[in-house]
N, C-alpha and C. Protein backbone atom coordinates (compact mmCIF):
# COMPACT_ATOMS: atom_id res chain seq x y z
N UNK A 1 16.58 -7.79 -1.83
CA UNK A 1 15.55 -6.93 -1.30
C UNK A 1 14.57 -7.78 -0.51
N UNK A 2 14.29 -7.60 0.34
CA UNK A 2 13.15 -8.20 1.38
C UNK A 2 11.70 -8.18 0.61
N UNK A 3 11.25 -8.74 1.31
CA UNK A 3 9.32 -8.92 1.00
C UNK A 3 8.95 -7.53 0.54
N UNK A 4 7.76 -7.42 -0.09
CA UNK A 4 7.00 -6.26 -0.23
C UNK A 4 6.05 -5.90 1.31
N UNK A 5 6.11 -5.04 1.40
CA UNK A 5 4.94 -4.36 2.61
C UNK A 5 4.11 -3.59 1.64
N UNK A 6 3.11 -3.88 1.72
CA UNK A 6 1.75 -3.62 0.89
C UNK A 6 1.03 -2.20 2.16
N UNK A 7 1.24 -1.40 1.62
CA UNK A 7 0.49 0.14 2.71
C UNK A 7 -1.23 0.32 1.63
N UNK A 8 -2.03 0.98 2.97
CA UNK A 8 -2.99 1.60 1.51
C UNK A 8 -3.54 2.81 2.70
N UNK A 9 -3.83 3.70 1.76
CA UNK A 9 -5.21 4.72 2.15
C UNK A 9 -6.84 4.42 1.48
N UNK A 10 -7.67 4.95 1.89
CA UNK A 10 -9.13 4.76 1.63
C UNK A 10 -9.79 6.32 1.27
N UNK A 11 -10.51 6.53 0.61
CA UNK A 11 -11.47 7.53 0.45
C UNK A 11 -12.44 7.01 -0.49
N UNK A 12 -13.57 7.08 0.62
CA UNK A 12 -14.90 6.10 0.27
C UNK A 12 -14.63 4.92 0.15
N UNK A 13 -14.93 3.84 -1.38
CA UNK A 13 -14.49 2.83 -1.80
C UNK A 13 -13.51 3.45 -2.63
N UNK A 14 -12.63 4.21 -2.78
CA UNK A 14 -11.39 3.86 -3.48
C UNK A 14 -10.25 3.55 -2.44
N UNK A 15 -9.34 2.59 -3.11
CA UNK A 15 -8.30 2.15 -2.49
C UNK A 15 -7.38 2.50 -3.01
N UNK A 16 -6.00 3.24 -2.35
CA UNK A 16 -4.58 3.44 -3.03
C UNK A 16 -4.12 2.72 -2.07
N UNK A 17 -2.74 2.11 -2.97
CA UNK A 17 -1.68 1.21 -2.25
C UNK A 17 -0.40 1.80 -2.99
N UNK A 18 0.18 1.42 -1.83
CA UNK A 18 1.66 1.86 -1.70
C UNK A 18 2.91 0.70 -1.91
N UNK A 19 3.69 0.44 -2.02
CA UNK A 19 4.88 -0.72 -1.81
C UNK A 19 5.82 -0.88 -1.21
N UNK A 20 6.10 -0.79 0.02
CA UNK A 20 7.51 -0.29 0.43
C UNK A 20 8.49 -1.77 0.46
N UNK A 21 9.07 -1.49 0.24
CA UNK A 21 10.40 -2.38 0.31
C UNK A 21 12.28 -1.90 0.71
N UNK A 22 12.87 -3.23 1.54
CA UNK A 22 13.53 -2.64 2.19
C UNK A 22 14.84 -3.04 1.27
N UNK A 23 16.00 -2.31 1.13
CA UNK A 23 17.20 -2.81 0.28
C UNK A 23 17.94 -3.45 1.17
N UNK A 24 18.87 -4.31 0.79
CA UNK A 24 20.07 -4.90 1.38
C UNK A 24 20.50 -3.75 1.99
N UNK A 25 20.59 -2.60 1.87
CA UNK A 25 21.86 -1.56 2.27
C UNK A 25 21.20 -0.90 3.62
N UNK A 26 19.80 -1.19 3.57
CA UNK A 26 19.39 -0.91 4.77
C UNK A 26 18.43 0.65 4.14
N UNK A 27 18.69 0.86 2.89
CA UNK A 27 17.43 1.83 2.28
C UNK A 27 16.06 1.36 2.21
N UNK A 28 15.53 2.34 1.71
CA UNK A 28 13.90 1.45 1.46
C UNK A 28 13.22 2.37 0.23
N UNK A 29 12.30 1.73 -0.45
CA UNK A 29 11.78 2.39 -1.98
C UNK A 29 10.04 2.18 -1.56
N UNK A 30 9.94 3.46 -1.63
CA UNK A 30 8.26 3.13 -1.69
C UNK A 30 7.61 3.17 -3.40
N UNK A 31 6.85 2.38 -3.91
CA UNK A 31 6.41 2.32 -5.12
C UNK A 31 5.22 3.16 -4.65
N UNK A 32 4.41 3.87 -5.69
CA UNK A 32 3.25 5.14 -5.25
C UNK A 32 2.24 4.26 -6.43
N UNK A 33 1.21 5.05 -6.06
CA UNK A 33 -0.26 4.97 -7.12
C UNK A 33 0.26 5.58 -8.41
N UNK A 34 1.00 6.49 -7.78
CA UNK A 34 1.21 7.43 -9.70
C UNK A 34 2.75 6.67 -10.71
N UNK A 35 2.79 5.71 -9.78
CA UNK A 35 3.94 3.95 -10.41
C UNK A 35 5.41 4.97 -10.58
N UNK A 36 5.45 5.76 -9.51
CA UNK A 36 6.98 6.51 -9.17
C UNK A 36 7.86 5.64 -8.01
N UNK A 37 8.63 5.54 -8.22
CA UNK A 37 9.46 4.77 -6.38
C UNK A 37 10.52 5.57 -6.17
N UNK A 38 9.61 5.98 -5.24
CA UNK A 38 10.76 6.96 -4.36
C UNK A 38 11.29 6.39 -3.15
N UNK A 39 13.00 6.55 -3.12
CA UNK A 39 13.76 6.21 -2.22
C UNK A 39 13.72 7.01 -1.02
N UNK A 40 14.47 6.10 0.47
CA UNK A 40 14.17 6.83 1.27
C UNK A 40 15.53 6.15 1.99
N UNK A 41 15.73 7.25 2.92
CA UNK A 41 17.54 6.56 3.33
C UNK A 41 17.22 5.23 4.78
N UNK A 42 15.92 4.71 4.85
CA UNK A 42 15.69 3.91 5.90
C UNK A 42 14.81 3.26 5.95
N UNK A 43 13.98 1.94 6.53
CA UNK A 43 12.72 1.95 6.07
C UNK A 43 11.85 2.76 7.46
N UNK A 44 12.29 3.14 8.29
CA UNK A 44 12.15 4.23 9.12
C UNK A 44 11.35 5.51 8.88
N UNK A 45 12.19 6.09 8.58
CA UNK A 45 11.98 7.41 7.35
C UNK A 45 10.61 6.59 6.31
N UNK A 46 10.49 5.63 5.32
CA UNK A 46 10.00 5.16 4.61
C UNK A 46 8.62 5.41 4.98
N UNK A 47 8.31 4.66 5.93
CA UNK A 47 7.01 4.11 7.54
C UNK A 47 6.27 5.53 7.76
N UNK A 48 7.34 6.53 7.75
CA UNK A 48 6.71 7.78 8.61
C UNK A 48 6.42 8.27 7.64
N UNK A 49 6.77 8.62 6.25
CA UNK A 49 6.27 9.25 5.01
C UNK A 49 5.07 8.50 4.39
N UNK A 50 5.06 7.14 5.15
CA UNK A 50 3.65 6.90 4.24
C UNK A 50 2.45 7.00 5.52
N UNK A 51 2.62 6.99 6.82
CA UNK A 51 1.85 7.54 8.03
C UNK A 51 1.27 8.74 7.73
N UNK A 52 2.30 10.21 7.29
CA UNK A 52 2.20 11.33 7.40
C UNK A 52 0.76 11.36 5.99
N UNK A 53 1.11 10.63 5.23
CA UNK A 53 0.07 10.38 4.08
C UNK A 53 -1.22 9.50 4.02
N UNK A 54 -1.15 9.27 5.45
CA UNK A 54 -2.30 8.64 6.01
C UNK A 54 -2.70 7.29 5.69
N UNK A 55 -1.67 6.20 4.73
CA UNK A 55 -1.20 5.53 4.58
C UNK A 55 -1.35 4.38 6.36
N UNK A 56 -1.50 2.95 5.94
CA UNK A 56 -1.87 2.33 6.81
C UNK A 56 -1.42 0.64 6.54
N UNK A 57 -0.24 0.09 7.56
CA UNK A 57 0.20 -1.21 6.97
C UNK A 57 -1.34 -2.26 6.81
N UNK A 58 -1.05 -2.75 5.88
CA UNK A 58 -1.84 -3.68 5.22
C UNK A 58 -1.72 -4.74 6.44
N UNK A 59 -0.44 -5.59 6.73
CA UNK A 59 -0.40 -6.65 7.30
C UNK A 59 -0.45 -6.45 8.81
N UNK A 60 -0.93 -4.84 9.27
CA UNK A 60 -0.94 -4.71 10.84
C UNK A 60 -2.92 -4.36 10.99
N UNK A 61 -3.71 -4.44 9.87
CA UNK A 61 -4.99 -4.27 9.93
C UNK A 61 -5.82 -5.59 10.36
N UNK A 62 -6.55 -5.42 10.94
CA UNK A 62 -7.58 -6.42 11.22
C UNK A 62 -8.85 -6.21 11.12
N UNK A 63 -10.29 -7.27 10.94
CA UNK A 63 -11.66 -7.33 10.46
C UNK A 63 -11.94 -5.62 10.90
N UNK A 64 -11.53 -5.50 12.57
CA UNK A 64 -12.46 -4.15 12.82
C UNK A 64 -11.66 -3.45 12.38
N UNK A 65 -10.49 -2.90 12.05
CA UNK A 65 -10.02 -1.83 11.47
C UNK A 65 -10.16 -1.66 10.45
N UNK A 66 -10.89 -2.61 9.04
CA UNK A 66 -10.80 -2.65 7.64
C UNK A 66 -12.53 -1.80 8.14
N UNK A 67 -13.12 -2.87 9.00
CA UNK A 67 -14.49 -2.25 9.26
C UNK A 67 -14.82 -0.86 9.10
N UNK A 68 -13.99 -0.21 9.87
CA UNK A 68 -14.09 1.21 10.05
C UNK A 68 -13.53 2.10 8.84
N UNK A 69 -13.03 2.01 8.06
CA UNK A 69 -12.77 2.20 6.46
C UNK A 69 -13.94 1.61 5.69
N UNK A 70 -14.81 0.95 6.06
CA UNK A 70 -15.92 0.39 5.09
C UNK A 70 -15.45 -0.68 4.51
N UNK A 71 -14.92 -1.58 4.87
CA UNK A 71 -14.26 -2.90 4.01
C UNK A 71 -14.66 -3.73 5.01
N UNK A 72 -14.14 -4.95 4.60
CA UNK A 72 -13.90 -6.18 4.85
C UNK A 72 -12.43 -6.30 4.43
N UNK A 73 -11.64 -7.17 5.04
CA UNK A 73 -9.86 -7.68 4.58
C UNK A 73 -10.01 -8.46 3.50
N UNK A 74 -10.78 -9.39 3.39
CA UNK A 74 -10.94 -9.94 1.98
C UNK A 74 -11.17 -9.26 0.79
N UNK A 75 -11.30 -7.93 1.09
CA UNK A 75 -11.69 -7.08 -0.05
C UNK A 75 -10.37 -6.24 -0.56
N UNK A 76 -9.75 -6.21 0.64
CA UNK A 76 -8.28 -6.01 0.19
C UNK A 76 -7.02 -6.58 -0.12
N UNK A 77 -7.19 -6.74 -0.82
CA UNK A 77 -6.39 -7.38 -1.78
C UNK A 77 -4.83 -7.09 -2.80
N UNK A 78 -3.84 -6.94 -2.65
CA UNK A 78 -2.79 -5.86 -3.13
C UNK A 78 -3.14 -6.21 -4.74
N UNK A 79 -2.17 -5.30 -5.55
CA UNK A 79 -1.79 -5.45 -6.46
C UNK A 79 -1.42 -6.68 -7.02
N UNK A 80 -1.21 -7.41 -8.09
CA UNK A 80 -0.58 -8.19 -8.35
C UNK A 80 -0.10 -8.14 -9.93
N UNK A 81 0.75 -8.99 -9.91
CA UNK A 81 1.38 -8.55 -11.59
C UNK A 81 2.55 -9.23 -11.82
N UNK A 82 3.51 -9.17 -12.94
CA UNK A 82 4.83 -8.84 -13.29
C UNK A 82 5.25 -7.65 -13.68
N UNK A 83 6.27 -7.48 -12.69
CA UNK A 83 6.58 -5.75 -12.98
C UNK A 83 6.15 -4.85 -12.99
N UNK A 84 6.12 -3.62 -12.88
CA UNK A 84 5.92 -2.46 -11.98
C UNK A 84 4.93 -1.61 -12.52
N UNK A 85 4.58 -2.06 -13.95
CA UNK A 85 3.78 -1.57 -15.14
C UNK A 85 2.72 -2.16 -14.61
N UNK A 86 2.75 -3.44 -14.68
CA UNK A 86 1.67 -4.37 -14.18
C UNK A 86 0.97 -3.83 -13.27
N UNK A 87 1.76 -3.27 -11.97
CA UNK A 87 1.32 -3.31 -10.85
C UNK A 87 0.77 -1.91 -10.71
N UNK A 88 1.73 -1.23 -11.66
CA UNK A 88 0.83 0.47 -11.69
C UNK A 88 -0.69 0.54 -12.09
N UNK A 89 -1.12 -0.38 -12.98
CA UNK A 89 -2.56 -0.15 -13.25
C UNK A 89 -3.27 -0.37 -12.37
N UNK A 90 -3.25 -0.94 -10.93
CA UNK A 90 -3.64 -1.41 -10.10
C UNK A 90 -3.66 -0.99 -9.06
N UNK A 91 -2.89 0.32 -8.85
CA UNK A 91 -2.81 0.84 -7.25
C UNK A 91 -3.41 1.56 -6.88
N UNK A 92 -4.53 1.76 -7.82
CA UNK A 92 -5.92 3.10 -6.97
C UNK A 92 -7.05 1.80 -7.86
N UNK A 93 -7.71 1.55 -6.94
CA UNK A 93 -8.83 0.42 -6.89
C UNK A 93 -9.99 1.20 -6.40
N UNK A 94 -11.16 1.62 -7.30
CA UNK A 94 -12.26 1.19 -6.86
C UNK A 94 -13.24 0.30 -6.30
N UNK A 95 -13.54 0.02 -5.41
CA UNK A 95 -14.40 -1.58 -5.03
C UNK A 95 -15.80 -1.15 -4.79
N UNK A 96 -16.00 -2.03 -5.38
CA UNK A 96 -18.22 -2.32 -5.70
C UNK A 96 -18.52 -2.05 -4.42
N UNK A 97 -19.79 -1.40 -4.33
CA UNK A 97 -20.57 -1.23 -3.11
C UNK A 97 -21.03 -1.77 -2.53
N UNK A 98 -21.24 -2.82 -1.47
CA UNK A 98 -21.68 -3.76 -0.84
C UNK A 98 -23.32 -3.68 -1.20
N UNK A 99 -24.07 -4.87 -1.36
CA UNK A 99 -25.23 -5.34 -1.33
C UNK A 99 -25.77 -5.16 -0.33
């Protein structure tokens, strides 16, 4: 399986993140906030289901685009863990209110 692609949406300071990952076979699995992974027959298909959900690649954002969500990139930060349990407690993030 390839790298993780780390997606997120924003409302206010909460953060949800997404996981997509691509299979050898050329499928792709998105991991969700509610720690479900749902398959998708492409990572194509994958991309556009997490767009349509307003969903936004992590690694295609920059300072002014985090800006305009109310962040900073340093503030976003994925999940981290072992295993999928791990990583479920972690995919809807509240973040502190700036000073």
């Amino acid at each position: 399986m390839s790298g993780a692609q780390w997606w997120l949406a924003t409302l206010g300071r909460t953060v949800v993140w997404a996981r997509l990952q691509v299979r050898e076979a050329g499928t792709a699995e998105v991991f969700d906030s509610d720690g479900k992974t749902l398959p998708y027959d492409s990572e194509d298909t994958a991309r556009a289901a997490l767009m349509d959900a307003e969903f936004v690649a992590l690694d295609g954002m920059d300072e002014e685009d985090a800006a305009e969500r109310g962040f900073t990139l340093a503030e976003l930060t994925p999940p981290q863990g072992e295993g999928d349990e791990a990583l479920r407690r972690q995919m809807v993030r509240q973040l502190p209110r700036p000073h």
